[in-house]
Protein backbone atom coordinates (compact mmCIF):
# COMPACT_ATOMS: atom_id res chain seq x y z
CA UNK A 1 0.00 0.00 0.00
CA UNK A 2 1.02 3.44 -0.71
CA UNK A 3 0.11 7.12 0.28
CA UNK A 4 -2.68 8.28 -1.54
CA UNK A 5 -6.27 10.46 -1.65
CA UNK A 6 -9.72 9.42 -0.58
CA UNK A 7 -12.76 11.73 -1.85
CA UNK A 8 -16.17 11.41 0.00
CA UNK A 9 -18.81 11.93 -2.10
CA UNK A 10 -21.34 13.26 0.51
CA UNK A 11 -21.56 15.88 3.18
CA UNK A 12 -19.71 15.93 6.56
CA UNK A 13 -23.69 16.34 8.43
CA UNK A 14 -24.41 13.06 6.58
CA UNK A 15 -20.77 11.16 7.28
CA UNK A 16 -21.39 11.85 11.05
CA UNK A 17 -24.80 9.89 10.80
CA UNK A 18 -23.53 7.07 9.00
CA UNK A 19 -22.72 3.83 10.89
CA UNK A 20 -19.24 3.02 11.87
CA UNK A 21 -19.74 -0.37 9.68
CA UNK A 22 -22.76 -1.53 8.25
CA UNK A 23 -25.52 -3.71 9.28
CA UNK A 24 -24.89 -7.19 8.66
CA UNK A 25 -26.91 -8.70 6.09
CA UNK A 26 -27.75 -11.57 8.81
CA UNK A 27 -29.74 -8.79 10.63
CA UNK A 28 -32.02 -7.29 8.26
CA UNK A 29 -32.44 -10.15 5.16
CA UNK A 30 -35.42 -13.02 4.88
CA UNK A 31 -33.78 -15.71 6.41
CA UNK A 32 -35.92 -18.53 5.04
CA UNK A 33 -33.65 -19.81 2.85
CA UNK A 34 -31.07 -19.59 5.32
CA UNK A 35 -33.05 -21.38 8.06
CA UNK A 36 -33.60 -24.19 5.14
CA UNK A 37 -29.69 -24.62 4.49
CA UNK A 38 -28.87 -25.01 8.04
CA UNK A 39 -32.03 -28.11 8.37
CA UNK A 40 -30.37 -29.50 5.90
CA UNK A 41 -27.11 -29.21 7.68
CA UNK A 42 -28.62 -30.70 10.87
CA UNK A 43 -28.47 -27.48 12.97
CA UNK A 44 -32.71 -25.76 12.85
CA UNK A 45 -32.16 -22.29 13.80
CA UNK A 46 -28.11 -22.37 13.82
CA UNK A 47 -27.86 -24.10 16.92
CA UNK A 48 -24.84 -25.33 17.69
CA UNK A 49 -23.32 -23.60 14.56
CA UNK A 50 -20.09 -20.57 15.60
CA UNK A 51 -21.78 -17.87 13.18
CA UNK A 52 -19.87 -14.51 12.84
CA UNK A 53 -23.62 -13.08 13.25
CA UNK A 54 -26.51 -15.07 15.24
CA UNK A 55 -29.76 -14.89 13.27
CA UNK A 56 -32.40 -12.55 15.04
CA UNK A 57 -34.98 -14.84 17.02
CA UNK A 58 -37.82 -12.75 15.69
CA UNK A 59 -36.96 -13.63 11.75
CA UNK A 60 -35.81 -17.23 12.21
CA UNK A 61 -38.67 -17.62 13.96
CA UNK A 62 -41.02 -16.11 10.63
CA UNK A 63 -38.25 -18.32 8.35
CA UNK A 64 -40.03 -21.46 10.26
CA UNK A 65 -43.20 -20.66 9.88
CA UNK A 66 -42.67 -19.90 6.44
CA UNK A 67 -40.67 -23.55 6.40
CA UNK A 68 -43.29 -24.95 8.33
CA UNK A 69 -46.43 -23.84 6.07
CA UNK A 70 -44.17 -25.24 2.91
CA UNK A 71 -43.70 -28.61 4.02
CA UNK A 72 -39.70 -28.29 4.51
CA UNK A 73 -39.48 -28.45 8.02
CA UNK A 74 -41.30 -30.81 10.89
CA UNK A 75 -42.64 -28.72 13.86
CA UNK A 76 -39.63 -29.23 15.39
CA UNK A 77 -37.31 -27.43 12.73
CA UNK A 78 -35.82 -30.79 11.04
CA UNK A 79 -35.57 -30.85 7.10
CA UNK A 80 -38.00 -33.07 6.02
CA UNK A 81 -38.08 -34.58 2.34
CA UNK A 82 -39.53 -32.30 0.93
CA UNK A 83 -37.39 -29.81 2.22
CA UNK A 84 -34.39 -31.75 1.16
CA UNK A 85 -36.20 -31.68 -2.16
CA UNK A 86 -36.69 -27.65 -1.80
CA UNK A 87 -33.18 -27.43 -1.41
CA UNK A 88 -31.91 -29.17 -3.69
CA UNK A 89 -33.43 -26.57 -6.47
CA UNK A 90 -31.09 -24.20 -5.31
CA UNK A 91 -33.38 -21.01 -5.17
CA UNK A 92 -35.57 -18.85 -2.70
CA UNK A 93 -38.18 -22.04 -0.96
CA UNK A 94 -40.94 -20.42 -2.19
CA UNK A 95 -39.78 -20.39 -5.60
CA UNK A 96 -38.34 -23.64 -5.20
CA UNK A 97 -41.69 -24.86 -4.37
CA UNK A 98 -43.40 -22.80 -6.91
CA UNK A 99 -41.41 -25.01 -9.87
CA UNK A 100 -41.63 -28.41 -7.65
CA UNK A 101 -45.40 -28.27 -7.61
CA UNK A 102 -46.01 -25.95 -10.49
CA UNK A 103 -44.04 -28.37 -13.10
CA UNK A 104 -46.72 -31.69 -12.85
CA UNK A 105 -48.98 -28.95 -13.76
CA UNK A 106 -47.97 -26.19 -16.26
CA UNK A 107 -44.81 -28.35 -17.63
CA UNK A 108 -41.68 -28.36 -16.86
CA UNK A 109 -40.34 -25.75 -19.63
CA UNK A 110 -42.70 -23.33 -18.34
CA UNK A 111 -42.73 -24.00 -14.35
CA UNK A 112 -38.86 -23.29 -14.85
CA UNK A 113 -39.25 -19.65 -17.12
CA UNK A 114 -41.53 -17.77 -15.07
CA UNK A 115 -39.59 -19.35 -11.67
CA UNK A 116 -36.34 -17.55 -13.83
CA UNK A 117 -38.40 -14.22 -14.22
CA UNK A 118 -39.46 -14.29 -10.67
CA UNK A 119 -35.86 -14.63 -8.98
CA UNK A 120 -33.91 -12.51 -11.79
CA UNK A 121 -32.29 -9.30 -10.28
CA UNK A 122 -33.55 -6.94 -12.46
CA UNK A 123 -37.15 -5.73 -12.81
CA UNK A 124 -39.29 -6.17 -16.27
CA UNK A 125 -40.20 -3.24 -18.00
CA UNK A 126 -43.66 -4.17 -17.92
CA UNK A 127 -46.07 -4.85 -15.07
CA UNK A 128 -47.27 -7.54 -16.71
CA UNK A 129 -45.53 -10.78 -15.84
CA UNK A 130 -47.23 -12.76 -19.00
CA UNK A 131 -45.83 -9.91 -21.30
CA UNK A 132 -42.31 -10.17 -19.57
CA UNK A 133 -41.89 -13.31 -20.10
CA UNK A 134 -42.28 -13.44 -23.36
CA UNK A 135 -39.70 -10.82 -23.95
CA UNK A 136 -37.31 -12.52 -21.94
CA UNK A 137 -37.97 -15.14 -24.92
CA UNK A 138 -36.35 -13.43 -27.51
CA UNK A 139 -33.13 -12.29 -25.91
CA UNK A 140 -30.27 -14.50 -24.59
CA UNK A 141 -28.08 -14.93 -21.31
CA UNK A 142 -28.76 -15.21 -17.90
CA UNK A 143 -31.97 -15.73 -18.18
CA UNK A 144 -32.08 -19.02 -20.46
CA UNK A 145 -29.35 -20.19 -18.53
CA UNK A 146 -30.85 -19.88 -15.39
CA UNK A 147 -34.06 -21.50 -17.01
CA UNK A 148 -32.23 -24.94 -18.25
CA UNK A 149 -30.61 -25.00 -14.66
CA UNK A 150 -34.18 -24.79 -12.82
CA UNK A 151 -35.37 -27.57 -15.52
CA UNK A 152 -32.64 -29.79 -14.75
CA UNK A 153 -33.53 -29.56 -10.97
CA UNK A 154 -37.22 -31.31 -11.76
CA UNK A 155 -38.23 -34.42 -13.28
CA UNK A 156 -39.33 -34.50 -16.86
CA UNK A 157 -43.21 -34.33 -16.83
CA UNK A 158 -46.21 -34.74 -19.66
CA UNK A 159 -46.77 -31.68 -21.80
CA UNK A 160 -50.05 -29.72 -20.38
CA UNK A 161 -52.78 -28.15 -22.12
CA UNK A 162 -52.43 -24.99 -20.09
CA UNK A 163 -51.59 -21.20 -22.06
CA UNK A 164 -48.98 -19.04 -21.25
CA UNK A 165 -51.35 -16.74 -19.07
CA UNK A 166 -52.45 -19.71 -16.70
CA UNK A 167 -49.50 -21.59 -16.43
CA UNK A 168 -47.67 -18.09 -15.69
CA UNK A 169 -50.44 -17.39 -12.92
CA UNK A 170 -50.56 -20.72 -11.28
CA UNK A 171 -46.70 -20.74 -10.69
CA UNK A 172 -46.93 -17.59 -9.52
CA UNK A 173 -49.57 -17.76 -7.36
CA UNK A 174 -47.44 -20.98 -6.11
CA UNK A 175 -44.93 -18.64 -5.15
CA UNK A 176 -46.73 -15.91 -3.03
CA UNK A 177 -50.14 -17.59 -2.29
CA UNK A 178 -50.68 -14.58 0.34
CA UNK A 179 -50.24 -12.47 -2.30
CA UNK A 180 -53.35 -13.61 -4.24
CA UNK A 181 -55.47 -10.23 -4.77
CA UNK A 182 -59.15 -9.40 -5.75
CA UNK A 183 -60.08 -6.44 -7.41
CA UNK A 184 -62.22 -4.17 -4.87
CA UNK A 185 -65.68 -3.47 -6.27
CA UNK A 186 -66.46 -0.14 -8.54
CA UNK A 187 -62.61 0.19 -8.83
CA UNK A 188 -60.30 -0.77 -12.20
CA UNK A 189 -56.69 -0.52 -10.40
CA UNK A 190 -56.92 -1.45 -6.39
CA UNK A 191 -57.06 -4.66 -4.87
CA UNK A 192 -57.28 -6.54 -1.33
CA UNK A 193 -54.62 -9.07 -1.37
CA UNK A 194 -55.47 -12.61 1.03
CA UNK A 195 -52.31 -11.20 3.06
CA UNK A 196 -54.76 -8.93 4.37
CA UNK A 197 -52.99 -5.25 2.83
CA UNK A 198 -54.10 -3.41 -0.23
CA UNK A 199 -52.10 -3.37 -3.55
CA UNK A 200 -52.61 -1.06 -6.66
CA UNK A 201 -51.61 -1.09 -10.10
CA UNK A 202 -50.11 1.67 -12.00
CA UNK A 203 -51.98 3.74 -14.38
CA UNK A 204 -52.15 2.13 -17.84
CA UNK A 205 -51.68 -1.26 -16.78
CA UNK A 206 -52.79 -3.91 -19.41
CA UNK A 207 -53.98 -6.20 -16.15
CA UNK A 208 -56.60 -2.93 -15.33
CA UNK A 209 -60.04 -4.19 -14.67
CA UNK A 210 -58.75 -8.12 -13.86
CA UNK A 211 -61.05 -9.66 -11.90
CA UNK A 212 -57.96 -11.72 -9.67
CA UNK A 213 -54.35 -11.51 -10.12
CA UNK A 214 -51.53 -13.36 -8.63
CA UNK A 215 -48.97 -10.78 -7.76
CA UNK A 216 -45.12 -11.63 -8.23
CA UNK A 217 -43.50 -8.16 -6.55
CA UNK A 218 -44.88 -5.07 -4.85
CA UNK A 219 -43.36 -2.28 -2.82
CA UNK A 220 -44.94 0.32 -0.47
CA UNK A 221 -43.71 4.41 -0.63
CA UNK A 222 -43.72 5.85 3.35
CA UNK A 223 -47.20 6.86 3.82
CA UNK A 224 -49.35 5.26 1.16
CA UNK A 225 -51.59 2.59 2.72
CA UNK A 226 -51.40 0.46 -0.49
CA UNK A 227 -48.65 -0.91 -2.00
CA UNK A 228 -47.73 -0.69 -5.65
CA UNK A 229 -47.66 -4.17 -7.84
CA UNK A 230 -44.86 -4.26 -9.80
CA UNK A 231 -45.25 -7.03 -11.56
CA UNK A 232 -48.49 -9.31 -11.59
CA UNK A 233 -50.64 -12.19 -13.86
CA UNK A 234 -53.89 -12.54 -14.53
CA UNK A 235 -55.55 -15.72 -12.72
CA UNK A 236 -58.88 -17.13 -12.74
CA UNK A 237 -60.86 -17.41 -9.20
CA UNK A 238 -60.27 -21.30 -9.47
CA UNK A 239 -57.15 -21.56 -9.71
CA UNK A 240 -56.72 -18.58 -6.93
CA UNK A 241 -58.85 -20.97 -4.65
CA UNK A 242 -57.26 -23.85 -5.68
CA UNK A 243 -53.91 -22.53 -5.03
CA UNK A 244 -54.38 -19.85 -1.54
CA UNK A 245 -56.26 -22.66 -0.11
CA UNK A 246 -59.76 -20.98 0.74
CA UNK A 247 -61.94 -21.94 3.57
CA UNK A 248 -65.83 -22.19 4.29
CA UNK A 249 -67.45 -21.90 8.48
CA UNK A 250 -69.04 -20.31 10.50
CA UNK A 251 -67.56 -17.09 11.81
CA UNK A 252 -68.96 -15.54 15.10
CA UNK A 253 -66.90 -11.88 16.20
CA UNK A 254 -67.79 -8.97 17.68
CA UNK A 255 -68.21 -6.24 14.82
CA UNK A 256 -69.31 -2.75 15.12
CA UNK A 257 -70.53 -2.70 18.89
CA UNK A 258 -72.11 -6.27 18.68
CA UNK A 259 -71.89 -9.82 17.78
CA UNK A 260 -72.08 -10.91 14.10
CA UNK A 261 -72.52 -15.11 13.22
CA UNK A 262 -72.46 -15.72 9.66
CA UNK A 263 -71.01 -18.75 7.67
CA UNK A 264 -68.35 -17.18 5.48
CA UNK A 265 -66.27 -18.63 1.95
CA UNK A 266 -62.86 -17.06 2.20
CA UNK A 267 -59.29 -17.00 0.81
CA UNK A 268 -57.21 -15.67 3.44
CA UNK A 269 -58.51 -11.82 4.09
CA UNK A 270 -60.65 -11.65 1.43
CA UNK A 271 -64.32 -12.61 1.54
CA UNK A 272 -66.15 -14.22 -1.53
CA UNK A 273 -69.43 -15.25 0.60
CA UNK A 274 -71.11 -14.36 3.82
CA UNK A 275 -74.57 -16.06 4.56
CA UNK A 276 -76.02 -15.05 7.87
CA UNK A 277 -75.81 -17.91 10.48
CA UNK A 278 -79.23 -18.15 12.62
CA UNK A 279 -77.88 -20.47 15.33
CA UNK A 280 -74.35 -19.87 16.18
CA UNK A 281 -72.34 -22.46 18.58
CA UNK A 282 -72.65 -20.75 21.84
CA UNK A 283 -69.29 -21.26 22.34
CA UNK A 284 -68.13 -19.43 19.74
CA UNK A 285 -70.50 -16.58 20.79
CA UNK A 286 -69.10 -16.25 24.17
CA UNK A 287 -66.24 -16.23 22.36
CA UNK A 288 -67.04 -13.03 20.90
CA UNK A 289 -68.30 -11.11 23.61
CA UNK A 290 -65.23 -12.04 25.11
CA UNK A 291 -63.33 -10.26 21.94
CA UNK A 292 -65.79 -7.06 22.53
CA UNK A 293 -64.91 -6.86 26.35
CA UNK A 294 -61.13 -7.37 25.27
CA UNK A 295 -61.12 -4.34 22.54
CA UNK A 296 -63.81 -1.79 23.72
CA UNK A 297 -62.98 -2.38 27.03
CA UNK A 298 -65.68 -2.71 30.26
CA UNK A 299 -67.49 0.69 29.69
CA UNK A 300 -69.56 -1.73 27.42
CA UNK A 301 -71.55 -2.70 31.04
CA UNK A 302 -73.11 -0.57 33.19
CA UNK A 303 -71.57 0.45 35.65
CA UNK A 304 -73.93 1.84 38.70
CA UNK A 305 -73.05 3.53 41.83
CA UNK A 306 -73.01 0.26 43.53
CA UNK A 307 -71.07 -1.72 41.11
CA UNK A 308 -68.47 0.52 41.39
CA UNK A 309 -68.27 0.80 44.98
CA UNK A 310 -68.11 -3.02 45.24
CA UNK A 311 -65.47 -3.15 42.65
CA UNK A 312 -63.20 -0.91 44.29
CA UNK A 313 -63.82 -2.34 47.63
CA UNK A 314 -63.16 -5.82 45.86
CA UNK A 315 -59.37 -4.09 45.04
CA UNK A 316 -58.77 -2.98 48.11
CA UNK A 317 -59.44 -6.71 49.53
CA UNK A 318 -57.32 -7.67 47.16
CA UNK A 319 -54.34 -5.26 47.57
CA UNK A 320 -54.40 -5.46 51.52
CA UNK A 321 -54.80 -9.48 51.44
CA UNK A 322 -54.10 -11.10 48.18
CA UNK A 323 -55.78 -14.73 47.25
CA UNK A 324 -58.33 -15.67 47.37
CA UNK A 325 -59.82 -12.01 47.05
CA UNK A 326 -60.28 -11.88 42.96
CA UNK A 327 -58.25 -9.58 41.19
CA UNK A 328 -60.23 -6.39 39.47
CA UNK A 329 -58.42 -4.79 37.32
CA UNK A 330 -59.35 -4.38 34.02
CA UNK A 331 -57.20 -7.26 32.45
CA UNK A 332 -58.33 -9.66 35.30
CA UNK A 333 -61.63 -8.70 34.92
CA UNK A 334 -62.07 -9.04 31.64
CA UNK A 335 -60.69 -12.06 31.49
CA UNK A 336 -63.28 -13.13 34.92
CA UNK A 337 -66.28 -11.65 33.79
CA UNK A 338 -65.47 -13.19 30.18
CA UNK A 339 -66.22 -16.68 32.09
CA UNK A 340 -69.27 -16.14 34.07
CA UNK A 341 -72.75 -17.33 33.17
CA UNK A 342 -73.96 -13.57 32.72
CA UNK A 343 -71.77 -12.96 30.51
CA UNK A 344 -71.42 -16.49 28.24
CA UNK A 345 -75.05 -15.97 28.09
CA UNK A 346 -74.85 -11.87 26.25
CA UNK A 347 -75.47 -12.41 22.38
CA UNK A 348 -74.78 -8.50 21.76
CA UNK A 349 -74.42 -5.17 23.29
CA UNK A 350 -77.68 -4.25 24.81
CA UNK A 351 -77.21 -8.25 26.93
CA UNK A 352 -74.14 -6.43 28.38
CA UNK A 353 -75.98 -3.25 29.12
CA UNK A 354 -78.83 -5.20 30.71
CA UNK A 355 -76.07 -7.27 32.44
CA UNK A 356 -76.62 -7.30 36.86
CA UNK A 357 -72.53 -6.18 37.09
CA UNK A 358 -73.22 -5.93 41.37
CA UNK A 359 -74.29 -9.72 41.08
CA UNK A 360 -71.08 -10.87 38.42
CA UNK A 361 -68.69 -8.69 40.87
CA UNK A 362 -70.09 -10.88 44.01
CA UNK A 363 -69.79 -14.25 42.14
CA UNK A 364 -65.97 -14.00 41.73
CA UNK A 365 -65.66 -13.76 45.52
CA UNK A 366 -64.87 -17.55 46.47
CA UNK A 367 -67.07 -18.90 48.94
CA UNK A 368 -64.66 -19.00 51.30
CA UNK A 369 -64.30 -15.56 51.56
CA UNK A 370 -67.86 -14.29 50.60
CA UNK A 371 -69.18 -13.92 53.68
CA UNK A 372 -66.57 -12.01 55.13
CA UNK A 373 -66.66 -9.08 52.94
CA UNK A 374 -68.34 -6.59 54.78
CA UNK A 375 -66.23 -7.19 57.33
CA UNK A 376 -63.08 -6.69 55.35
CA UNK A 377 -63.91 -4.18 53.34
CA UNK A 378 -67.31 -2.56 54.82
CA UNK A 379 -68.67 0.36 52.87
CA UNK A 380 -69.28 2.23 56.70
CA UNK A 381 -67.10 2.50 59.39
CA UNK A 382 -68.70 3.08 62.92
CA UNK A 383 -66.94 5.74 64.91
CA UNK A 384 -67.25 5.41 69.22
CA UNK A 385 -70.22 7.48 69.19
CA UNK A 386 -71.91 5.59 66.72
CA UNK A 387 -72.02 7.19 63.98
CA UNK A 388 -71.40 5.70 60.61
CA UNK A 389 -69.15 7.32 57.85
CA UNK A 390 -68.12 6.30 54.27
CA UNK A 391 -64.96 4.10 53.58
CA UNK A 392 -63.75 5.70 50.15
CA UNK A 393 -62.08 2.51 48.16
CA UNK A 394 -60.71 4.83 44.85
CA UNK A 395 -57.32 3.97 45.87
CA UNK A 396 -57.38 0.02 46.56
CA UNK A 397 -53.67 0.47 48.51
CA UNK A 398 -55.38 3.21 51.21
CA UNK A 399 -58.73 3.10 51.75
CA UNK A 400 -59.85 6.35 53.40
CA UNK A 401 -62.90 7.55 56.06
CA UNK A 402 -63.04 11.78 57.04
CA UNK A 403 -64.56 12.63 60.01
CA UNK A 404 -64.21 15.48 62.65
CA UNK A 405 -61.50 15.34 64.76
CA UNK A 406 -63.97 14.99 68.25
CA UNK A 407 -66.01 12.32 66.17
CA UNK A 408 -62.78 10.13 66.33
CA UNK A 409 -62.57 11.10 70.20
CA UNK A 410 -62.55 7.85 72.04
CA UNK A 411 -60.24 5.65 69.68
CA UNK A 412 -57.10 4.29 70.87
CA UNK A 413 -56.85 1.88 67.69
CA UNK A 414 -57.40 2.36 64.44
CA UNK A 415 -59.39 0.34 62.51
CA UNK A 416 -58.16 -2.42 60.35
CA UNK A 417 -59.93 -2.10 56.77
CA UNK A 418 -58.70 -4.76 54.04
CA UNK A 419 -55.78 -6.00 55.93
CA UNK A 420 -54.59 -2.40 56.89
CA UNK A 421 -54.68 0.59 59.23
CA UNK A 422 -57.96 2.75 58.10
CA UNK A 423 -56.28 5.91 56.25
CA UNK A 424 -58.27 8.47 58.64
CA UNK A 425 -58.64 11.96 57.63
CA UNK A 426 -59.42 14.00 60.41
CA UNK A 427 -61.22 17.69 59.84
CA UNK A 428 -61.92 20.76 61.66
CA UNK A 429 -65.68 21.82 62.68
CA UNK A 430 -65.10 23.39 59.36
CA UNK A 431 -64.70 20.59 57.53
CA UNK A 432 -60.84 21.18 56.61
CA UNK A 433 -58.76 18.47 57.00
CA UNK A 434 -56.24 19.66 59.66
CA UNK A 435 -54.49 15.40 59.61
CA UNK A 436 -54.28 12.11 58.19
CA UNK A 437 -53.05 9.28 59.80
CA UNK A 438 -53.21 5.53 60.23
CA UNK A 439 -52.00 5.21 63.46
CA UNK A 440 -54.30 6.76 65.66
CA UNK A 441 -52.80 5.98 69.08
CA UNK A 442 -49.64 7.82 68.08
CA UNK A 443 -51.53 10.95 66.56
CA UNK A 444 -52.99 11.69 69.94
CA UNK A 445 -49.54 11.31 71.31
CA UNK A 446 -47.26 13.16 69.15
CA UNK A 447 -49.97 15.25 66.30
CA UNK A 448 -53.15 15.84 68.38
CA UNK A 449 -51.14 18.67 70.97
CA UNK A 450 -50.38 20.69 67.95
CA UNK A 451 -53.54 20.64 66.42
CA UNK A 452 -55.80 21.12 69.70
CA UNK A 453 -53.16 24.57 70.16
CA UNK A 454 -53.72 25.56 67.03
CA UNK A 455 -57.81 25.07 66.77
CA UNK A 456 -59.15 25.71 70.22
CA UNK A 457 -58.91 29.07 69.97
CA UNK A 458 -60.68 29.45 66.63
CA UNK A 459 -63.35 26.57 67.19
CA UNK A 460 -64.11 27.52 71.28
CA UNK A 461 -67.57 26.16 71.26
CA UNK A 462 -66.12 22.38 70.58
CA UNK A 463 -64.24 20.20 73.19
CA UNK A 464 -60.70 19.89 72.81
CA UNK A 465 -59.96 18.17 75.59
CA UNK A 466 -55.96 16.61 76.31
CA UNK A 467 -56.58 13.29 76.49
CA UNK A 468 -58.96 12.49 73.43
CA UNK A 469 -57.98 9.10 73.86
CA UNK A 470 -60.50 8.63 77.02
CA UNK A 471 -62.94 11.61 75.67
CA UNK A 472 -66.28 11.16 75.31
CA UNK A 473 -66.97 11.27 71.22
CA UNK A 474 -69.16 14.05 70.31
CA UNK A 475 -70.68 15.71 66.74
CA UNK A 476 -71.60 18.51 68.51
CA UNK A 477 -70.26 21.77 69.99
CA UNK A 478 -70.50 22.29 73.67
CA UNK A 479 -73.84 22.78 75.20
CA UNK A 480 -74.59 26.11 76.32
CA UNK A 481 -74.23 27.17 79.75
């Protein structure tokens, strides 16, 4: 090596983003022809293997699915025959399959030139695979060469009846059977695709106006919510349910605020029939409320003064004590009230509405424990002169009572609510709160002096005496003399 010049052909602001090396290709490229070569070696996954770069988990594990869904691999990640088979074709599995399967039915010759078209680097000039191909006819190179090697790789088969157009769409659609697409109604150029995602072809597309097409490649620009077929065939709606696989069953889910049963023909995402279903398995209708309680969330019951109240006093039991007091949050609770009778028996949202939530709340308290909940968690606490005041339960990890600080005269302990000292907020005759505590005993010790200096001036009609402890309780000022 010598001393020499380097240029850089971009600006210092965008040197100082770049990465100090670049992203492996391990990292960011579809590993499913990866995950096939090391089956075949014995090692699913890599395991076992010293790799410069470990395969991410999350695209391995789509690789295996993918794998998995072809045939190549058992459930536990070992090359099967096929696979072996797959492999041996030396291209992408899904193309691999694609001329394995699509040979035995659009010849060999044929299988093997659009599989060529569909794995060459460079992009057609036309959208239109059929078109494509036969251009790549009339020229020479790679292409031919790359079609006698894929014929090679498959037995020699009987010569089918099939045209250009159909054997070019059934290999295809061998390829990418997610990427089967129906035209949307009242439209020429946009299509739902059985992946689920919409796809649209460019303006002045021969294929405008095609009823189904089996798409070959397709990108999406940031921010457009279809993508844009780049190159596509023609197909006929047999062969597209012939090929995606299409099914035909019931269908129970909870759609637009309610529960919808129909029996419904479909090839992946997209729908071809839907015939109301009068008398849907319950199961599969509890099923569905289930779903609507999941997504819309519980405002879907009604939720009264008291169901509230018991709910929160339900958490509190449950934050001071644990098991067996139920859980009532909304996860928990979802998944609870999900299971009960009241709800298994809803068939839409107006069941939910009419839905007794006090009653469901009380019948996830286990027997054991049901009778004890007033006394854990009552909704009044009695104070020494009798008098009754609210327990508020809005925070489950400190339930609170107010009261006047004479009220509370008499107490040496305080309460147990839920497991815990009673959070007691004590209040002036005015109604201020002048101190909270939980410990009662040492508030008239160490907090009580303070206050009873600071409010017996200002409040001289009500007792204050100094040992509240042994005081007689009291909502009332002093009698007159």
């Amino acid at each position: 090596m010598r001393p020499g010049r380097v240029y850089r052909l971009w600006s210092e602001a965008e040197h100082a983003r770049r990465p100090a090396a670049p992203e492996p290709e391990m990292a960011t490229a579809d590993l499913t022809q990866v995950a096939l070569e090391l089956a075949t070696w014995g090692a699913p996954g890599g395991v076992g293997l010293a790799l410069l770069d470990p395969p991410p988990d999350a695209a391995m594990a789509v690789a295996g699915q993918t794998l998995r869904t072809l045939g190549a691999v058992d459930d536990a990640g070992r090359v099967t025959d096929r696979g072996r088979r797959l492999s041996a074709v030396g291209a992408h599995p899904r193309l691999a399959r694609a001329l394995v399967d699509g040979a035995p039915l659009a010849g060999r010759r044929r299988a093997a030139e659009v599989v060529a078209l569909l794995s060459a680097d460079s992009s057609p000039r036309s959208d239109d695979l059929v078109a494509a191909l036969r251009e790549a006819r009339g020229g020479h190179g790679p292409w031919r060469d790359e079609v006698s090697r894929l014929e090679r790789a498959v037995p020699d088969v009987r010569r089918t009846d099939l045209t250009d157009d159909q054997a070019a769409g059934l290999v295809t659609a061998l390829a990418h059977p997610e990427w089967l697409a129906r035209r949307r109604p009242r439209t020429e150029r946009t299509y739902l695709l059985a992946a689920g995602t919409g796809a649209e072809l460019p303006q002045g597309t021969a294929l405008s106006g095609a009823e189904w097409i089996a798409v070959a490649a397709a990108d999406r620009a940031p921010g457009r919510r279809d993508a844009r077929v780049r190159l596509a065939v023609a197909v006929d709606q047999a062969t597209a349910l012939e090929v995606g696989g299409h099914t035909d069953g019931p269908e129970v889910t909870w759609r637009d605020g309610d529960v919808r049963a129909a029996r419904v023909e479909r090839l992946g995402a997209i729908v071809l029939t839907e015939r109301p279903l009068p008398d849907p398995d319950p199961e599969l209708v509890a099923a569905a409320v289930a779903e609507g309680l999941r997504t819309e969330g519980l405002a879907l019951l009604r939720w009264t003064p008291a169901a509230t109240n018991l709910r929160e006093r339900l958490a509190a039991a449950h934050a001071g004590l644990g098991d067996p007091w139920p859980a009532v949050d909304d996860d928990a609770l979802r998944t609870a009230l999900g299971a009960t009778p009241q709800v298994r028996a809803a068939r839409s949202r107006a069941d939910l509405r009419r839905l007794d939530v006090v009653a469901a709340l009380r019948a996830l308290v286990p027997w054991q424990v049901a009778g004890t909940l007033e006394d854990v968690v009552p909704e009044k606490i009695t104070v020494p002169g009798g008098t009754g005041h609210r327990v508020d339960y809005a925070n489950p990890e400190s339930p609170t009572a107010s009261m006047r600080v004479q009220e509370a005269f008499g107490w040496s302990e305080t309460p147990t609510v839920a497991g815990r000292p009673l959070r007691l907020e004590l209040l002036s005759p005015a109604r201020r709160v002048v101190a909270t505590t939980g410990d009662l005993a040492g508030f008239w010790t160490t907090g009580y002096p303070t206050v009873r200096s600071e409010l017996k001036g200002r409040y001289p009609k009500h007792p204050w005496p100094e040992d509240p402890a042994r005081a007689v309780p009291t909502r009332r000022a002093k009698p007159r003399p």
